[in-house]
Protein backbone atom coordinates (compact mmCIF):
# COMPACT_ATOMS: atom_id res chain seq x y z
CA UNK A 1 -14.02 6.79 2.20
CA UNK A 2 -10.90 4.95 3.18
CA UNK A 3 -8.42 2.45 1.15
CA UNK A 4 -6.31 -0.35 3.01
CA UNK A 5 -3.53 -1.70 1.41
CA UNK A 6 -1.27 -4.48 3.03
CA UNK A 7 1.95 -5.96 0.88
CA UNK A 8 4.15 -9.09 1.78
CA UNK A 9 7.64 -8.82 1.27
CA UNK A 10 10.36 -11.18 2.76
CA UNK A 11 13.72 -10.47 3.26
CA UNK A 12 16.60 -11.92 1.35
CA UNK A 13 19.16 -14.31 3.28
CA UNK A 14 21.51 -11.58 4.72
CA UNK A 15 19.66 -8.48 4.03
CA UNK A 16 17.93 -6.77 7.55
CA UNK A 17 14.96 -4.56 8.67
CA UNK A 18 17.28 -1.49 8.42
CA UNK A 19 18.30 -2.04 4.95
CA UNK A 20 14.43 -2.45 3.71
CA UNK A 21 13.65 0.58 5.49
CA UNK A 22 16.32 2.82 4.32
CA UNK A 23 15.38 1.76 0.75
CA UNK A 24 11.79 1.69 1.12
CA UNK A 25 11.30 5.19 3.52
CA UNK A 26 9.66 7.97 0.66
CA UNK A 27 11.61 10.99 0.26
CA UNK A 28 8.21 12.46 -1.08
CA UNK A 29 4.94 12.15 1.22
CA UNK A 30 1.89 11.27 -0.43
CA UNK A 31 -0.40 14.33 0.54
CA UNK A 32 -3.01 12.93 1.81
CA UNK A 33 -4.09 11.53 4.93
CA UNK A 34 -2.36 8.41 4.68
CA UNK A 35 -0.74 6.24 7.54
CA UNK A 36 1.64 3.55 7.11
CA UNK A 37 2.41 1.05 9.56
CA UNK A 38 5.14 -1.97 8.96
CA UNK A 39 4.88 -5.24 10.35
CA UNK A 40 7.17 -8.02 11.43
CA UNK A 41 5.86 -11.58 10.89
CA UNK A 42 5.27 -13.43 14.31
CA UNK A 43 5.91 -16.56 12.09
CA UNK A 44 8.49 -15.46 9.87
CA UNK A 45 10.11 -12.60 11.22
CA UNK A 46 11.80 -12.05 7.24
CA UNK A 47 8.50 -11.15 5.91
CA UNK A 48 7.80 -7.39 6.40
CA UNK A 49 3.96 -6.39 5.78
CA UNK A 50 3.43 -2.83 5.37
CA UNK A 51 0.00 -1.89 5.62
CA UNK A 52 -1.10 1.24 4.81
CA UNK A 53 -4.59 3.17 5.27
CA UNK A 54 -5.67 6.19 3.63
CA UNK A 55 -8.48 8.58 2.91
CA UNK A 56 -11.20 9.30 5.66
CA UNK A 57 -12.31 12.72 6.67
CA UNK A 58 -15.30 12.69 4.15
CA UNK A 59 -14.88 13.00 0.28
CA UNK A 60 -16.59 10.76 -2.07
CA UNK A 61 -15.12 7.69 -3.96
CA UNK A 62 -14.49 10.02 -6.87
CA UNK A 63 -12.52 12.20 -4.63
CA UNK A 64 -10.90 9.03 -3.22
CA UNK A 65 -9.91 7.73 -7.02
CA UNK A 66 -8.21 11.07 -7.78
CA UNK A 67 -5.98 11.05 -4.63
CA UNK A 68 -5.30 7.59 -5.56
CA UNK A 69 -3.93 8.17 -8.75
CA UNK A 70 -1.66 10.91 -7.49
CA UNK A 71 -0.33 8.68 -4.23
CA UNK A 72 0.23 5.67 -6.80
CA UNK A 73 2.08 8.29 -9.36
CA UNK A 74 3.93 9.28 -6.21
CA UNK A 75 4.87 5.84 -4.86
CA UNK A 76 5.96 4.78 -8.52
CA UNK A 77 8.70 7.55 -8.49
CA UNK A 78 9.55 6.39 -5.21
CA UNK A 79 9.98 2.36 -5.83
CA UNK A 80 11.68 3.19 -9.19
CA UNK A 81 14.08 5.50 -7.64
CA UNK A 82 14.83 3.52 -4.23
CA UNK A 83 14.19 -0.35 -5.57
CA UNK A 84 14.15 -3.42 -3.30
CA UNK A 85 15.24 -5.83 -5.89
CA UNK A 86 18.05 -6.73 -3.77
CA UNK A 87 16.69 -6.83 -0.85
CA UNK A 88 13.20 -8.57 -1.09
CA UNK A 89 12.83 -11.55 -2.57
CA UNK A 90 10.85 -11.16 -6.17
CA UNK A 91 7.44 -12.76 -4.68
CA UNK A 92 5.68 -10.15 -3.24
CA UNK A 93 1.84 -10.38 -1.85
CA UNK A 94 -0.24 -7.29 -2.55
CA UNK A 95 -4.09 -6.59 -1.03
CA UNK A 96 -5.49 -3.67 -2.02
CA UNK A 97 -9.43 -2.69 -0.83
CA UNK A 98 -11.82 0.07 0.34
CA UNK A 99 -12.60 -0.08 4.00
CA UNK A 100 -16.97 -1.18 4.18
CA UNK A 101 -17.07 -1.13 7.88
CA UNK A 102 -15.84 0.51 10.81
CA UNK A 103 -15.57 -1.06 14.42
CA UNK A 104 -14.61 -0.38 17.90
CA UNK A 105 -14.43 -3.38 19.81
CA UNK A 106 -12.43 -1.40 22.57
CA UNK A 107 -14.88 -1.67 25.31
CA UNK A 108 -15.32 -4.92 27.57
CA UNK A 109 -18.25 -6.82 27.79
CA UNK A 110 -21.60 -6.94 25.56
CA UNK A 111 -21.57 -5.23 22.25
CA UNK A 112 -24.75 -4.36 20.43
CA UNK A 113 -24.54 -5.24 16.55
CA UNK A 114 -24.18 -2.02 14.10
CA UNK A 115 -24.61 -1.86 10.68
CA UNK A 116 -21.76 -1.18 8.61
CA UNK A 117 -20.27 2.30 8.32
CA UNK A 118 -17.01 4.16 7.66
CA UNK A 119 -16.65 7.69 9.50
CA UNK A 120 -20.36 7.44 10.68
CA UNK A 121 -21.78 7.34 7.30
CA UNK A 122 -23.61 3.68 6.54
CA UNK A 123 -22.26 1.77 3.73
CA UNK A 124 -23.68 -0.59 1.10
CA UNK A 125 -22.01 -3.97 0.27
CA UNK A 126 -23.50 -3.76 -3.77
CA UNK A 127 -21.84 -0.15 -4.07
CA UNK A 128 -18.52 -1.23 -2.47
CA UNK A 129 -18.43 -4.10 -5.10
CA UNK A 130 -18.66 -1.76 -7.98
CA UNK A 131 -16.49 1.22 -6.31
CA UNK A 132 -13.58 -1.51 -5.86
CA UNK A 133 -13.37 -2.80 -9.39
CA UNK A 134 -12.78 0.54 -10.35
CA UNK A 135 -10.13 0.73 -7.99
CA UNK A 136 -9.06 -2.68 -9.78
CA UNK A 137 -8.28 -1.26 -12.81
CA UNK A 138 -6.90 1.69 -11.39
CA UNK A 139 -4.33 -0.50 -9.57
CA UNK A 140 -4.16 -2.69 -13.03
CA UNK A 141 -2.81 0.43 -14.66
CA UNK A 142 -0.17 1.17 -12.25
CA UNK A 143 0.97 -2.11 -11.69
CA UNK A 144 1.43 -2.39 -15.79
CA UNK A 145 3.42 0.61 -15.46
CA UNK A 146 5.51 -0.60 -12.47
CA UNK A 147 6.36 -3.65 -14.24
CA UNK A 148 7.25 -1.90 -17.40
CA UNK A 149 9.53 1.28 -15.52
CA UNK A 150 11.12 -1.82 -13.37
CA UNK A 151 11.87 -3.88 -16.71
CA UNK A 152 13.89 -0.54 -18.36
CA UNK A 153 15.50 0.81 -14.80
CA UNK A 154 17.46 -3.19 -14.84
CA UNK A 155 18.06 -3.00 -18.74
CA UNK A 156 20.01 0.74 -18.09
CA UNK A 157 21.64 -0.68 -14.54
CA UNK A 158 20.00 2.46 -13.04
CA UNK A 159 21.11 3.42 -9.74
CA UNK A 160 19.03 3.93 -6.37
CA UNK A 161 18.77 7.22 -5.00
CA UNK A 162 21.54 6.59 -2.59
CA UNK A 163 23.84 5.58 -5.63
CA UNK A 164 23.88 2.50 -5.07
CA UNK A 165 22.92 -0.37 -7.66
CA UNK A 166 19.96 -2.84 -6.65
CA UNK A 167 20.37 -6.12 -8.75
């Protein structure tokens, strides 16, 4: 079972890659298999989209739904104690989803059709769909909590880890 998550964040006038990344970079990994890449728009080269997969190496979506909780519990600490407020703009794109299928396109020439799978082990469309509003309230939950830890850190003018204040 794997997760994907991709978020699109753009840059304020002034503010550069290195100052999102020395905010953003966790001080506390997630631990779990988790790997996160960040992305420069082609287009736009102020938007920054991280995208981050997780899971794999078997486990169930149980399993999968209690690692989540903990990495989302992590990453709150981590975006309440390092904000971006100053240095994203405040519309930011999130995607959240559990990976259905698995391809390697690597090879040139003909491929032969597959059904889907993740890891070698088939998957079914009708389960995903129930698995992933699960995950939706999961993610509900934690974004409700975000919101609400963001709201009280700018009433209290609480500094970043660094000691600096973010807007």
């Amino acid at each position: 079972m794997k997760f994907i998550t991709v978020i699109h964040r753009r840059l304020r006038e002034g503010k550069t890659f290195d100052d999102y990344r020395k905010a953003w970079f966790h001080a506390t990994g997630f631990g779990a298999p988790t790997t996160m890449y960040t992305v420069v728009n082609a287009f736009d080269p102020r938007e920054l989209i991280s995208v981050a997969i997780g899971g794999g190496g078997g486990g169930d979506f149980e399993e999968m739904k209690s690692k989540m909780k903990s990495i989302l519990e992590i990453d709150l600490k981590e975006r309440n104690a390092s904000p971006l407020d100053d240095i994203v703009e405040a519309s930011i794109v999130r995607h959240f989803g559990l990976v259905i299928a698995e391809d390697d396109f690597s090879s040139a020439g003909h491929l032969q059709y597959v059904a889907p799978s993740v890891d070698g082990v088939k998957t079914d469309y009708g389960e995903f769909v129930k698995m992933s509003a699960e995950l939706a309230e999961l993610l509900a939950e934690a974004a409700q909590k975000r919101d609400r830890l963001t709201e009280e850190r700018k009433k209290k003018g609480k500094k970043r880890r660094d000691g600096s204040m973010p807007l």
